[in-house]
C-alpha atoms as a PDB file:
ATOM      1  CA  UNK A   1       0.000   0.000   0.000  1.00  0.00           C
ATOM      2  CA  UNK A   2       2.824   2.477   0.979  1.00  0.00           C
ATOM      3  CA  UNK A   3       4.646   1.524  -2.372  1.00  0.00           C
ATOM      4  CA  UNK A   4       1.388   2.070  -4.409  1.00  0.00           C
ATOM      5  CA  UNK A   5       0.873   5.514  -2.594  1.00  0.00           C
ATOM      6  CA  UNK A   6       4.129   6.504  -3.788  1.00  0.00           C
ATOM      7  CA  UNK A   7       3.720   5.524  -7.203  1.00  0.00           C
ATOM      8  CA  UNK A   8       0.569   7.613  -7.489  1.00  0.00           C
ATOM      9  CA  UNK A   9       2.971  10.499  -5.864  1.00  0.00           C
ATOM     10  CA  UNK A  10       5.583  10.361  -8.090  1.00  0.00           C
ATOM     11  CA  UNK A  11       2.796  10.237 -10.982  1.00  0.00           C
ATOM     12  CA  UNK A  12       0.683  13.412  -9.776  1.00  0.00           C
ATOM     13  CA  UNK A  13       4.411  15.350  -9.311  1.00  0.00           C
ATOM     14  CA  UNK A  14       5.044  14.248 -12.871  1.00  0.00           C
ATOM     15  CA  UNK A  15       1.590  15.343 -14.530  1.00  0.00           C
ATOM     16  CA  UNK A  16       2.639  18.919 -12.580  1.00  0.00           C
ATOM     17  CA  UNK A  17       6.248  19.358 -14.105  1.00  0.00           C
ATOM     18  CA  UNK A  18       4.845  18.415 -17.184  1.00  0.00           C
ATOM     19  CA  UNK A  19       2.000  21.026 -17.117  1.00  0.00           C
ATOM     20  CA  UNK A  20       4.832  23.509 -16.670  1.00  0.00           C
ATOM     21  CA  UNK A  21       5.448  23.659 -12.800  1.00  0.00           C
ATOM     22  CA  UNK A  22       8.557  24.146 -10.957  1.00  0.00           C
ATOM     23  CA  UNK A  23       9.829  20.756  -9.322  1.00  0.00           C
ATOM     24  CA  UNK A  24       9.663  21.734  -6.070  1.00  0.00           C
ATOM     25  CA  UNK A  25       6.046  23.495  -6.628  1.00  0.00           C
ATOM     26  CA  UNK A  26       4.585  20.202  -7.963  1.00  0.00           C
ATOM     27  CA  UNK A  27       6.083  18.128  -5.262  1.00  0.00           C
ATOM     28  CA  UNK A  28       4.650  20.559  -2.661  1.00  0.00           C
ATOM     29  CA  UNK A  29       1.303  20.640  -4.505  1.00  0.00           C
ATOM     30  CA  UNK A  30       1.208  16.782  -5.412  1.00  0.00           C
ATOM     31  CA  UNK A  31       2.008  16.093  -1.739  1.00  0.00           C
ATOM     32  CA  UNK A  32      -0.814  18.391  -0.230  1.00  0.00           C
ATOM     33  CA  UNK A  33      -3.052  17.173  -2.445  1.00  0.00           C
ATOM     34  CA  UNK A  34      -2.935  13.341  -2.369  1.00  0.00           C
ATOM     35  CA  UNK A  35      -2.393  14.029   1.853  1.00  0.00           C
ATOM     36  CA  UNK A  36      -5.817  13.100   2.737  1.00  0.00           C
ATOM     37  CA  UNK A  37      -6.595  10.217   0.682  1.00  0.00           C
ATOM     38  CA  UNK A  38      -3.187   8.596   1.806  1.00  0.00           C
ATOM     39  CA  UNK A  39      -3.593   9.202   5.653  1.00  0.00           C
ATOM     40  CA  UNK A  40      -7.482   7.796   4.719  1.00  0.00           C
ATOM     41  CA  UNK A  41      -6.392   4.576   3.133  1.00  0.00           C
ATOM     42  CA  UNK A  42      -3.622   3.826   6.024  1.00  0.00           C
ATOM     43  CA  UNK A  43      -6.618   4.776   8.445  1.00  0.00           C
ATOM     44  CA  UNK A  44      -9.176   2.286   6.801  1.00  0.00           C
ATOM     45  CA  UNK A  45      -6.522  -0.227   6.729  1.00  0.00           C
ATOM     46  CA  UNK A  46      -5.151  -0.104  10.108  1.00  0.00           C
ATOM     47  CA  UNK A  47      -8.816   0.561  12.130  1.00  0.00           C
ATOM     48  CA  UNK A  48      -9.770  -2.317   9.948  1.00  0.00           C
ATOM     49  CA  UNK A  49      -7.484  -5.215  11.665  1.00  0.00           C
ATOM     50  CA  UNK A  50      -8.685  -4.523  14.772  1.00  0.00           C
ATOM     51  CA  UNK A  51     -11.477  -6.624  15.224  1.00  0.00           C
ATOM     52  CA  UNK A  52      -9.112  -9.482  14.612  1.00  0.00           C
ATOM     53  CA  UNK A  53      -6.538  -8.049  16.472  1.00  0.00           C
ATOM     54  CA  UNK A  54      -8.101 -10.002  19.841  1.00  0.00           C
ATOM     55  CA  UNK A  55      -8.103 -13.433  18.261  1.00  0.00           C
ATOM     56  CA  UNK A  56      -5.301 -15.328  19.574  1.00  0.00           C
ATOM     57  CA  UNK A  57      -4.513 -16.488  15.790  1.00  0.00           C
ATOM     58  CA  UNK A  58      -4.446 -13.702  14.078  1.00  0.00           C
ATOM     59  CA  UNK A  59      -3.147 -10.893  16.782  1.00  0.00           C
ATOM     60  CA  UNK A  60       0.311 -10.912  15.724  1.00  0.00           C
ATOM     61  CA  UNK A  61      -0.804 -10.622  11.850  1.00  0.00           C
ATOM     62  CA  UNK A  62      -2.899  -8.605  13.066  1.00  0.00           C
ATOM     63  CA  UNK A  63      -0.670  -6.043  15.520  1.00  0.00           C
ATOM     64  CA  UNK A  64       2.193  -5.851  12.429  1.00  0.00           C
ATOM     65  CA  UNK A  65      -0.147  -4.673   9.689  1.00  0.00           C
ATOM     66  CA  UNK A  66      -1.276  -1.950  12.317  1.00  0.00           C
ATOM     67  CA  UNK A  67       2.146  -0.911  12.957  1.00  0.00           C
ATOM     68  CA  UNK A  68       3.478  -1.412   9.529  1.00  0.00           C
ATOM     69  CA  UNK A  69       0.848   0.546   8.270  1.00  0.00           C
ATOM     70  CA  UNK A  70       1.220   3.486  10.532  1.00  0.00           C
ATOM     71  CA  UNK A  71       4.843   4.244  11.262  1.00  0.00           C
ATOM     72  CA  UNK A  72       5.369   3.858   7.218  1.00  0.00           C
ATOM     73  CA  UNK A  73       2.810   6.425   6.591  1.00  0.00           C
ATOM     74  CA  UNK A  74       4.792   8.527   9.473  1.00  0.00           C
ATOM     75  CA  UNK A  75       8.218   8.063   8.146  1.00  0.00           C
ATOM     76  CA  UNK A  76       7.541   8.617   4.355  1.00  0.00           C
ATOM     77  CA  UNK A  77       5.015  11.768   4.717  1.00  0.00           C
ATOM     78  CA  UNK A  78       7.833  13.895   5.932  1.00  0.00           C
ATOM     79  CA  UNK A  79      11.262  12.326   3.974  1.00  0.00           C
ATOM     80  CA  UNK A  80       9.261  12.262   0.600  1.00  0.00           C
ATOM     81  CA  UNK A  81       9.251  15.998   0.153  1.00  0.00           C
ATOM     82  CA  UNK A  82      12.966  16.408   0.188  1.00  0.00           C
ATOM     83  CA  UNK A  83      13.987  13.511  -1.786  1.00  0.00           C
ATOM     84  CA  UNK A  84      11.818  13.808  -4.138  1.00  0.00           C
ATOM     85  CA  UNK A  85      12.898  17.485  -4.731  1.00  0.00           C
ATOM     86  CA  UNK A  86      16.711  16.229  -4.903  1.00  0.00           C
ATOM     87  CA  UNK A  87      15.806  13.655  -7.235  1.00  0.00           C
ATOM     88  CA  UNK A  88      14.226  16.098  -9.469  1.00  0.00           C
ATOM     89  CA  UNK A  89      16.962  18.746  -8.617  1.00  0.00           C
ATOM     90  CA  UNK A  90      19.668  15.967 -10.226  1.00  0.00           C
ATOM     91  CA  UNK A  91      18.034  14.991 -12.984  1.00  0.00           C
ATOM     92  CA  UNK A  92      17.687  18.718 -14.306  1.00  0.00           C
ATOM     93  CA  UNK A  93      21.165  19.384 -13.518  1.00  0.00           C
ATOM     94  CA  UNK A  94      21.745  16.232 -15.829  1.00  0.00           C
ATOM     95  CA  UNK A  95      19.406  17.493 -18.546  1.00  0.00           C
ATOM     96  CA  UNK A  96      21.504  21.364 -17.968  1.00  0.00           C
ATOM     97  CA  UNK A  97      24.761  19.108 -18.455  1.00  0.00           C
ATOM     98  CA  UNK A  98      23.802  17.487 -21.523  1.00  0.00           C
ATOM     99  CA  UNK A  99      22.554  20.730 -23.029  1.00  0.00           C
ATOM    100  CA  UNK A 100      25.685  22.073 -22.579  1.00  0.00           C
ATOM    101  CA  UNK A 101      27.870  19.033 -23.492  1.00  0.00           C
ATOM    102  CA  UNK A 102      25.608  19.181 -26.904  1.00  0.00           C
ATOM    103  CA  UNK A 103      26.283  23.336 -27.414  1.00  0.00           C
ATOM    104  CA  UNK A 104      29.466  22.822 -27.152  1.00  0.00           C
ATOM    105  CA  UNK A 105      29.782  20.154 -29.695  1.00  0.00           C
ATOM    106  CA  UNK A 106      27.904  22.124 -32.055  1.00  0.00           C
ATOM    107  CA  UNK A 107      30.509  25.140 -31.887  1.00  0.00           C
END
């Protein structure tokens, strides 16, 4: 679930660039904007193991989807900003150096 969230991320930041926004404004914008139905779907997830969470069979399947669920929502929300920003910061100094590279063979 946390992998497909991030694959819809990187998607929406995408779509953004490519409609002409900055990097960093269409990771701030995709981020803000796909917030609620990310925090939702861990939610829904999470509140839904727990009426199996008392079974003595499934408790432990039961307690690690929970925790899974939360602390990766937790730990990505704030560390996806930033390196998604660098990412995009590298590959357009890439794109600037292969620009270049190309002028320069031209002359």
């Amino acid at each position: 679930m946390i992998i497909r969230n991030s694959m819809i991320l990187v998607d929406q930041i995408d779509m953004d660039i490519a409609r002409g926004l900055h990097p960093w404004d269409a990771v701030i914008d995709a981020t803000t904007h796909r917030l609620r139905p990310i925090v939702l779907t861990a939610a829904v997830a999470s509140l839904g193991m727990i009426p199996i969470a008392p079974e003595m069979f499934w408790s432990p399947m039961a307690y690690a989807i929970i925790g899974g669920l939360s602390i990766a929502t937790l730990l990505t929300r704030p560390s996806y900003r930033p390196s998604t920003s660098l990412g995009s910061a590298s590959r357009s100094r890439a794109k600037n150096a292969s620009r270049a590279s190309e002028r320069r063979r031209l002359w």
